[in-house]
N, C-alpha and C. Protein backbone atom coordinates (compact mmCIF):
# COMPACT_ATOMS: atom_id res chain seq x y z
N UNK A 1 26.72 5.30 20.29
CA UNK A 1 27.19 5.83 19.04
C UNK A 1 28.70 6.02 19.14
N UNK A 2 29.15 5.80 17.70
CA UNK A 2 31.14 5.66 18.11
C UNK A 2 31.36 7.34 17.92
N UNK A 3 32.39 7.41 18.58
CA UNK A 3 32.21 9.50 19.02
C UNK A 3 32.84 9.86 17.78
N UNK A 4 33.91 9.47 16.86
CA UNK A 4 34.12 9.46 15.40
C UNK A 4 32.97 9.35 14.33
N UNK A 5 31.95 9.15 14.67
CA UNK A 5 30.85 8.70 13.45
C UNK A 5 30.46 10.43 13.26
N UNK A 6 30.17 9.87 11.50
CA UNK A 6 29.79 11.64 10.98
C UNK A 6 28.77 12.18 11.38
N UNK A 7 28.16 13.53 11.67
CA UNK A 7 26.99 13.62 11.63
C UNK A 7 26.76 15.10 11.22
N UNK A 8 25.67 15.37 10.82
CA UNK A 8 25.59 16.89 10.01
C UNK A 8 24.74 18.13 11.64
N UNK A 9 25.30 18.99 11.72
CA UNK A 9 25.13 20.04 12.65
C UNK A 9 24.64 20.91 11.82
N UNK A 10 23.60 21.93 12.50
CA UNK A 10 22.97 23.37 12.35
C UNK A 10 23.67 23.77 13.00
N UNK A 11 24.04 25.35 12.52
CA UNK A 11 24.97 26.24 13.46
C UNK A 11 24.53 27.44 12.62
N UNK A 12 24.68 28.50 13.72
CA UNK A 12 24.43 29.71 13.34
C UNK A 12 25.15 30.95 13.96
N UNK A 13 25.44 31.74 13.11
CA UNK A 13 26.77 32.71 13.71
C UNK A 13 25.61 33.79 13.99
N UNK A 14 26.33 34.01 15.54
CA UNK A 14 25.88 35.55 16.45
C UNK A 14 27.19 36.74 16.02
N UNK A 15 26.08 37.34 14.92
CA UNK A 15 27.65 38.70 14.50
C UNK A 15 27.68 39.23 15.53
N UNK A 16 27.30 39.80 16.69
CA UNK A 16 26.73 40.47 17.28
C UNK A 16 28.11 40.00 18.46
N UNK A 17 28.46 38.88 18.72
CA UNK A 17 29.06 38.02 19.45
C UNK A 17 30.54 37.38 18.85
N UNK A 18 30.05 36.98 17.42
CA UNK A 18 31.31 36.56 16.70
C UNK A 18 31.74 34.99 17.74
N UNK A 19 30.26 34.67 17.30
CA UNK A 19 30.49 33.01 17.83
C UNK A 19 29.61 32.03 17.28
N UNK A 20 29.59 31.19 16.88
CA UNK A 20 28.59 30.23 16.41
C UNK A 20 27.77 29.58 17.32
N UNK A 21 26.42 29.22 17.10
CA UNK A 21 25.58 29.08 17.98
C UNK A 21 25.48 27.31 17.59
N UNK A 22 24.94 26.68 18.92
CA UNK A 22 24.22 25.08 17.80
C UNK A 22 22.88 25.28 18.11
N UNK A 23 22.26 24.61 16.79
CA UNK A 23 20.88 24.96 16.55
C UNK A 23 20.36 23.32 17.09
N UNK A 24 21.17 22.78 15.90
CA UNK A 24 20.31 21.14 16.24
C UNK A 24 21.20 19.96 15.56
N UNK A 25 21.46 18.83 15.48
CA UNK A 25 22.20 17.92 15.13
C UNK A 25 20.94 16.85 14.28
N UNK A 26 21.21 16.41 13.15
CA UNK A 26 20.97 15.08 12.70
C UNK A 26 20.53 14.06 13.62
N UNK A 27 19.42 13.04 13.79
CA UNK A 27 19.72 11.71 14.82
C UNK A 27 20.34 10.73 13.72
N UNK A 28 19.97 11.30 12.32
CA UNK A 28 20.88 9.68 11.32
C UNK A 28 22.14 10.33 11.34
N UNK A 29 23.31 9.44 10.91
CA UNK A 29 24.54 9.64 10.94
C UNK A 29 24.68 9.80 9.25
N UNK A 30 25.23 10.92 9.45
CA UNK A 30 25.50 11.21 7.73
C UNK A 30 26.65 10.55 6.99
N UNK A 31 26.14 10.03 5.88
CA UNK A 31 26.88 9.46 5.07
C UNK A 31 26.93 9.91 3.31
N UNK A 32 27.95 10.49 3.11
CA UNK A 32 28.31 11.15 1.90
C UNK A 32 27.89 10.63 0.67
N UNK A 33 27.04 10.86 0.02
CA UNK A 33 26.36 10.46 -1.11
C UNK A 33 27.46 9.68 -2.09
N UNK A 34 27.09 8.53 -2.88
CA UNK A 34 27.56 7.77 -3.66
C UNK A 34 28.02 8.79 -5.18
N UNK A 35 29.56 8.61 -5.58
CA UNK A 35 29.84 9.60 -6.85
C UNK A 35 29.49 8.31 -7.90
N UNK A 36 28.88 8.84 -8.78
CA UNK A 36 28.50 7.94 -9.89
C UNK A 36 29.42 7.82 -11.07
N UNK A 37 30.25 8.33 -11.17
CA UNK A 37 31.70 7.74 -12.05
C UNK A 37 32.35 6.94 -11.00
N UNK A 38 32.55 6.76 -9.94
CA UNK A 38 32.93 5.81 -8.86
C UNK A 38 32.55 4.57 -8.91
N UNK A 39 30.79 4.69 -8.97
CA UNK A 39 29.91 3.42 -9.02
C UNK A 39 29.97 3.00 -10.60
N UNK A 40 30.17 3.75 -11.58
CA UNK A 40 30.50 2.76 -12.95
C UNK A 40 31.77 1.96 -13.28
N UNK A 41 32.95 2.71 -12.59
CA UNK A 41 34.30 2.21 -12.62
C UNK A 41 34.07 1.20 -11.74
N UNK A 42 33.28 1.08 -10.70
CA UNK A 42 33.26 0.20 -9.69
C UNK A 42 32.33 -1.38 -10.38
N UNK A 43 31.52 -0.93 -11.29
CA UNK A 43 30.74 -2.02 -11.98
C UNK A 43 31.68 -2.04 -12.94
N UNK A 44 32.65 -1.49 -13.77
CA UNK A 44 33.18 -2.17 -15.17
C UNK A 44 34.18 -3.14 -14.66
N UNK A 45 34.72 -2.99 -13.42
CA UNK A 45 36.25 -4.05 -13.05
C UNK A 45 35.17 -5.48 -11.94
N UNK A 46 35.00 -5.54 -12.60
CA UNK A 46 34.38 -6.44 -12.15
C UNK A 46 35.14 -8.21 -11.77
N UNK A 47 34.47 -9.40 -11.08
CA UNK A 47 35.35 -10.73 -11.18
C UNK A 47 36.08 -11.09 -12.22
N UNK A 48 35.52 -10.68 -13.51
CA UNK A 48 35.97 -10.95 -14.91
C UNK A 48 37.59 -10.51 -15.23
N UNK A 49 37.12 -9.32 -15.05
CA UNK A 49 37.97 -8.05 -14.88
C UNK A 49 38.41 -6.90 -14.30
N UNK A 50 39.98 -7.73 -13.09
CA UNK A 50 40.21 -7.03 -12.14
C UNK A 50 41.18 -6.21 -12.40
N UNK A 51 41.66 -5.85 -13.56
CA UNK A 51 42.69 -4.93 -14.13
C UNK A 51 42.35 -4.88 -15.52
N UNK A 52 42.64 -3.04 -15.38
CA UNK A 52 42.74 -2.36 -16.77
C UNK A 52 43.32 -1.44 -16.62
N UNK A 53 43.80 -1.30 -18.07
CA UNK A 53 44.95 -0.29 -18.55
C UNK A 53 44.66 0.47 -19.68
N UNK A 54 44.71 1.38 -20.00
CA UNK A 54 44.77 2.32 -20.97
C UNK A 54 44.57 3.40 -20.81
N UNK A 55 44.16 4.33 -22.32
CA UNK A 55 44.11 6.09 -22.00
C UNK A 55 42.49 6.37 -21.17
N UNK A 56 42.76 7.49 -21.01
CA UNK A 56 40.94 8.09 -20.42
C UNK A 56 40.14 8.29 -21.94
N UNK A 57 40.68 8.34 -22.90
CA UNK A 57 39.84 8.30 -24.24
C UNK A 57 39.47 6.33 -24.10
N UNK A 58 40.14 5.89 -24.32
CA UNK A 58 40.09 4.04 -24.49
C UNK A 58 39.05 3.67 -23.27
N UNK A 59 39.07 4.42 -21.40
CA UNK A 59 38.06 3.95 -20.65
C UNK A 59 36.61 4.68 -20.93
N UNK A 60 36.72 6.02 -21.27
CA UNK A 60 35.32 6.22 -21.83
C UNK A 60 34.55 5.95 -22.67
N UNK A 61 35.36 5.30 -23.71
CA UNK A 61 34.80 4.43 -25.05
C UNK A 61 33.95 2.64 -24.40
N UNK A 62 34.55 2.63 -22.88
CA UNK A 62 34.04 1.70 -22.43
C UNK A 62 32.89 1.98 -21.29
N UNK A 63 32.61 2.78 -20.82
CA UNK A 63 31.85 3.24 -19.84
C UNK A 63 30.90 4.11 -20.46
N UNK A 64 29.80 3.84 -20.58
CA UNK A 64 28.90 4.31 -21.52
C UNK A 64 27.67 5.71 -20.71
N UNK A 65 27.51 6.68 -21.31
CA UNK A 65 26.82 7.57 -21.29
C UNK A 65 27.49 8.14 -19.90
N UNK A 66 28.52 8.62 -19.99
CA UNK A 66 29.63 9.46 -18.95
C UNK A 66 29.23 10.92 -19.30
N UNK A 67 29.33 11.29 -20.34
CA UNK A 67 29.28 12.47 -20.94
C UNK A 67 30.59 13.08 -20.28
N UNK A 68 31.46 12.67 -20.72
CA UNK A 68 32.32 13.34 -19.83
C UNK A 68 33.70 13.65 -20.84
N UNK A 69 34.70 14.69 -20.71
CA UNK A 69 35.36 14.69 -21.52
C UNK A 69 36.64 13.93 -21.32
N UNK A 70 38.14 13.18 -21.75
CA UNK A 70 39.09 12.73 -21.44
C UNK A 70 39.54 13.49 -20.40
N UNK A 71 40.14 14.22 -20.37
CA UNK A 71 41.03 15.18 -19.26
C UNK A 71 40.10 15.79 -18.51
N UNK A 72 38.48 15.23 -18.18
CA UNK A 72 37.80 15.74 -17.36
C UNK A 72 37.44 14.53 -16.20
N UNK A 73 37.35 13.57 -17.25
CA UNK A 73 37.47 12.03 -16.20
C UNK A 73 39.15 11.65 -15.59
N UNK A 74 39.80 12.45 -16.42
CA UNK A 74 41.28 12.04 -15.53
C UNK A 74 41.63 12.87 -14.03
N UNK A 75 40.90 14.26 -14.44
CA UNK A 75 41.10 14.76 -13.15
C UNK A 75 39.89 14.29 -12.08
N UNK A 76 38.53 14.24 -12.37
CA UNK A 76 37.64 13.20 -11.37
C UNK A 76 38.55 12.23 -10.82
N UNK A 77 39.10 11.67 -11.40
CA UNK A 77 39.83 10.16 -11.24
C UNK A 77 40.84 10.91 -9.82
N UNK A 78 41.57 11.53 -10.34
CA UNK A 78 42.60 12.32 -9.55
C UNK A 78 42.19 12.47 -8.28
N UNK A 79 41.14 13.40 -8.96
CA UNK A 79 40.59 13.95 -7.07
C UNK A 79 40.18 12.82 -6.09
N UNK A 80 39.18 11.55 -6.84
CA UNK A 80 38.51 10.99 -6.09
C UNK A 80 39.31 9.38 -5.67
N UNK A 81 40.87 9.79 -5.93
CA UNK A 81 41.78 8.38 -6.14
C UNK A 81 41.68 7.67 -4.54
N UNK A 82 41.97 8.97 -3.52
CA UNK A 82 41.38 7.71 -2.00
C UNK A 82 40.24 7.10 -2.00
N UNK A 83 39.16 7.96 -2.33
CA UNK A 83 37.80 7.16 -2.32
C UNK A 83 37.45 6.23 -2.81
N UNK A 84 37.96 6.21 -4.28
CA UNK A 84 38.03 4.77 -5.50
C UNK A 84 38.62 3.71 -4.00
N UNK A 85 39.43 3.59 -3.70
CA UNK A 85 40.84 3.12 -2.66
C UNK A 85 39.98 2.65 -1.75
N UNK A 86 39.06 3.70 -0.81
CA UNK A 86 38.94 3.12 0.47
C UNK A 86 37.39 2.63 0.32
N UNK A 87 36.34 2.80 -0.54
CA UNK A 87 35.20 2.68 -0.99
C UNK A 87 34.51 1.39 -1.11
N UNK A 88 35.80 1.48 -3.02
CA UNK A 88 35.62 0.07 -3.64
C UNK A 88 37.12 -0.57 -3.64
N UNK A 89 37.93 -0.10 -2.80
CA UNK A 89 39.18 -1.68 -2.75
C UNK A 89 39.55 -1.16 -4.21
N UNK A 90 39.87 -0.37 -5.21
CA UNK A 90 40.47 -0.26 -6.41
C UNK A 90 41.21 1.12 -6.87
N UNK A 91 42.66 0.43 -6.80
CA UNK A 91 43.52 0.83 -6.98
C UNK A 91 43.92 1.80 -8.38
N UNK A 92 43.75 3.20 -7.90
CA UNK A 92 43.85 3.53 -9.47
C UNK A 92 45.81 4.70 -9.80
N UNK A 93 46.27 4.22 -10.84
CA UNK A 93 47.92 4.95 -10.94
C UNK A 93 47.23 5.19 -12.31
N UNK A 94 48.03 7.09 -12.82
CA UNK A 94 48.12 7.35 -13.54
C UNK A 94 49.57 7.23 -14.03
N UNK A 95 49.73 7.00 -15.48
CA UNK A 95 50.84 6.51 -16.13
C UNK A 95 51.80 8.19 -16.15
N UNK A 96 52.97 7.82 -16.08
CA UNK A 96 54.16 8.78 -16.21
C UNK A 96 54.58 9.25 -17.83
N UNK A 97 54.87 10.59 -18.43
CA UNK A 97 55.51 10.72 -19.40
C UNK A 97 54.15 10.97 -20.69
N UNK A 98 54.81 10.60 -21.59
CA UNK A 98 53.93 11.20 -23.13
C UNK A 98 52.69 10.50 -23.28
N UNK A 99 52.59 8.86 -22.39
CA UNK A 99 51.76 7.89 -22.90
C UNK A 99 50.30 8.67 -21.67
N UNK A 100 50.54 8.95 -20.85
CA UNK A 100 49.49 9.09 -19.96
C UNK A 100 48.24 7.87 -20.28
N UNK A 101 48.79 7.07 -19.38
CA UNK A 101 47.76 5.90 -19.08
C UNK A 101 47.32 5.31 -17.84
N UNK A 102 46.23 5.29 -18.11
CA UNK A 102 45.56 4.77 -16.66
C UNK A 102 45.30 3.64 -16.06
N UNK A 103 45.94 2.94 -15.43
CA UNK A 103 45.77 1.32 -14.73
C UNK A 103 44.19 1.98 -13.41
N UNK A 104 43.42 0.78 -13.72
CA UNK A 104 42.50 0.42 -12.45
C UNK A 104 43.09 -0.91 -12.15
N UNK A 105 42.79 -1.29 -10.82
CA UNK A 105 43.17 -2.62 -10.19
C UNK A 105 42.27 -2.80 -8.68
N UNK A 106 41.58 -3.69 -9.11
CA UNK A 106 40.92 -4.22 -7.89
C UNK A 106 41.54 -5.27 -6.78
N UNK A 107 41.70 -4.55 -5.57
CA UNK A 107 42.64 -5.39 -5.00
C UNK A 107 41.90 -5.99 -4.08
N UNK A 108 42.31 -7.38 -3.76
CA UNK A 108 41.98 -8.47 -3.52
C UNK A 108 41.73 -8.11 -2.10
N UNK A 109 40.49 -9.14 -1.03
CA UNK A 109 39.46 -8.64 -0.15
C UNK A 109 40.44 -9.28 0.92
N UNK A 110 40.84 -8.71 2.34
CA UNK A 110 41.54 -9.76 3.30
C UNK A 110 40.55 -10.48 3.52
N UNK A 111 40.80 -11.63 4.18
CA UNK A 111 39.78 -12.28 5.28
C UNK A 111 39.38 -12.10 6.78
């Protein structure tokens, strides 16, 4: 096993001691559940379409049953901008100034 790989620990604090105890470790290696505004942005940029641009009102009008509000998918977007990055390879910049617009860009796979 690579000594970097994740894995989820039981631990339990001795007040008594003011130390944490280990209870038991995972044998699967944990892997952080899939965000599902991730996996739809990740299906709309598709071969077709490896760049888009516009507001978070204009991408939710395209991404269907989000339930989500504009300035609620911009900050998702925000938070989850490495993961978009290191996940699915797609590059996401929010626009500067009055226009606030959002480029996705799927960047191209090395060999």
């Amino acid at each position: 096993m690579d000594k970097c790989s994740p894995q989820e620990l039981t631990l339990e604090f001795d007040r008594e001691r003011c130390i944490w105890n280990f209870q038991s470790a995972e044998t699967e290696l944990w892997k952080k559940p899939s965000d599902p505004l991730l996996e739809v942005v990740n299906a709309f940029l598709s071969e077709d379409r490896t760049e888009w641009q516009g507001t978070a009102t204009e991408l939710l009008n395209l991404l269907p049953d989000m339930g989500l509000q504009p300035n609620v998918l911009s900050r998702k977007l925000n938070v989850a901008n490495s993961n978009l990055l290191n996940d699915y390879g797609i590059l996401y910049e929010k626009g500067r100034g009055h226009e606030r617009s959002i480029t996705l860009r799927r960047l191209e796979k090395e060999n």
